[in-house]
Protein backbone atom coordinates (compact mmCIF):
# COMPACT_ATOMS: atom_id res chain seq x y z
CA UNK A 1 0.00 0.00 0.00
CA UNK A 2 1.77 3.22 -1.26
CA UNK A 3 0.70 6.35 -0.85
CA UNK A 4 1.38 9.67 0.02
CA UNK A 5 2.05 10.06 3.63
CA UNK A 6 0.36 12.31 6.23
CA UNK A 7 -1.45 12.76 9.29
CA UNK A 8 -4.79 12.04 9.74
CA UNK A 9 -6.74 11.92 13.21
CA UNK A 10 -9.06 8.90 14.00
CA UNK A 11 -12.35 9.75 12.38
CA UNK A 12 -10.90 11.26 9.76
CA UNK A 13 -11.55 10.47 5.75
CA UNK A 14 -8.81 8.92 3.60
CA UNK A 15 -8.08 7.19 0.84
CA UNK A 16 -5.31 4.47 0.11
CA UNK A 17 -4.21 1.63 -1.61
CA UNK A 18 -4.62 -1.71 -1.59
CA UNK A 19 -3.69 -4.59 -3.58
CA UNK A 20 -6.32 -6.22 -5.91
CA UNK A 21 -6.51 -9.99 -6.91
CA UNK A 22 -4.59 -9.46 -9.98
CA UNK A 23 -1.53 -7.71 -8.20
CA UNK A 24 -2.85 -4.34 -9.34
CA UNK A 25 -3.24 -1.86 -6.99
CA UNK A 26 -6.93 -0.42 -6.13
CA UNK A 27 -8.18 2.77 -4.38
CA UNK A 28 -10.08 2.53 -1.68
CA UNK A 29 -11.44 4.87 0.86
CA UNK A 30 -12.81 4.87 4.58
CA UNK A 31 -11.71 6.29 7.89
CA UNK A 32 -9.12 6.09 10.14
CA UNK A 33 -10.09 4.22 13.43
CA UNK A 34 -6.68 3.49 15.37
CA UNK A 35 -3.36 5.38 15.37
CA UNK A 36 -0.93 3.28 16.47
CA UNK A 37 1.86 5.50 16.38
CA UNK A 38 2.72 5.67 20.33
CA UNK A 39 2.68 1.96 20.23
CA UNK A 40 5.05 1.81 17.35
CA UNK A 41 7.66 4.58 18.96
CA UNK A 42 11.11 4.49 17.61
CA UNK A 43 10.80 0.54 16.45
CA UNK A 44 9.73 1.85 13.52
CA UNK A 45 9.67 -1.55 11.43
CA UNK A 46 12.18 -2.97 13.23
CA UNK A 47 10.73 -5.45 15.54
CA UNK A 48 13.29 -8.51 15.47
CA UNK A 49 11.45 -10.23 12.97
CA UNK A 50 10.78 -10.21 8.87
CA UNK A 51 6.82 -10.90 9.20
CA UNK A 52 3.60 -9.89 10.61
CA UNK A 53 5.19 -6.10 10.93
CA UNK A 54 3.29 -3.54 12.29
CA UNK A 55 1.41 -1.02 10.62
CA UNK A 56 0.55 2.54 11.94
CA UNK A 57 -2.86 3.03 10.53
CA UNK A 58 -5.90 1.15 11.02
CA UNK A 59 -8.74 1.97 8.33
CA UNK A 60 -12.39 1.09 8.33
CA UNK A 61 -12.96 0.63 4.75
CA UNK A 62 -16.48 1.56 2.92
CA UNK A 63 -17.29 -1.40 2.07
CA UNK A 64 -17.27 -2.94 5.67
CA UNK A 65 -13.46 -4.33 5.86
CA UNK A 66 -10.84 -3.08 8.43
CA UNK A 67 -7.30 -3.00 6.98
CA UNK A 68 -3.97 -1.73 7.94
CA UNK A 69 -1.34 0.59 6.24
CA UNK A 70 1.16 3.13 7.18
CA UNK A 71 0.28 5.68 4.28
CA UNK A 72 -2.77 7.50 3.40
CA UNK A 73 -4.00 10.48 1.82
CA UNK A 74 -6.25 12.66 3.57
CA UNK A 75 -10.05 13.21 1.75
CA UNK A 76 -10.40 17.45 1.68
């Protein structure tokens, strides 16, 4: 999921990418329902391992799914 970067607060509108079923990449958009920033401190993506890394975002999508990313663009 790339995207341009910012900062959104929880409750806030924003669109991102995800990855369709044919490796394409899809727009989607929703709103932010965690931060997880504080939890992620100065780890960054560097937790000790090479899977399940954390993410700082947590999105409710439209359509009903909850996904996680650490870049979003901000709906005006």
């Amino acid at each position: 999921m790339k995207h341009r970067s910012s900062v959104a607060p929880v409750g806030e509108r924003v669109r991102i990418q995800i990855n369709g079923p044919d490796d394409s990449t899809v727009d989607a958009t929703g709103k932010v329902v965690a931060d997880y920033s504080d939890e992620i401190g100065n780890t960054g993506t560097d937790v000790g391992r090479d899977w399940a890394r954390p993410h700082r975002y947590a999105i409710a999508l439209d359509d009903g799914c909850l996904v996680f990313t650490d870049t979003i663009t901000s709906i005006d």
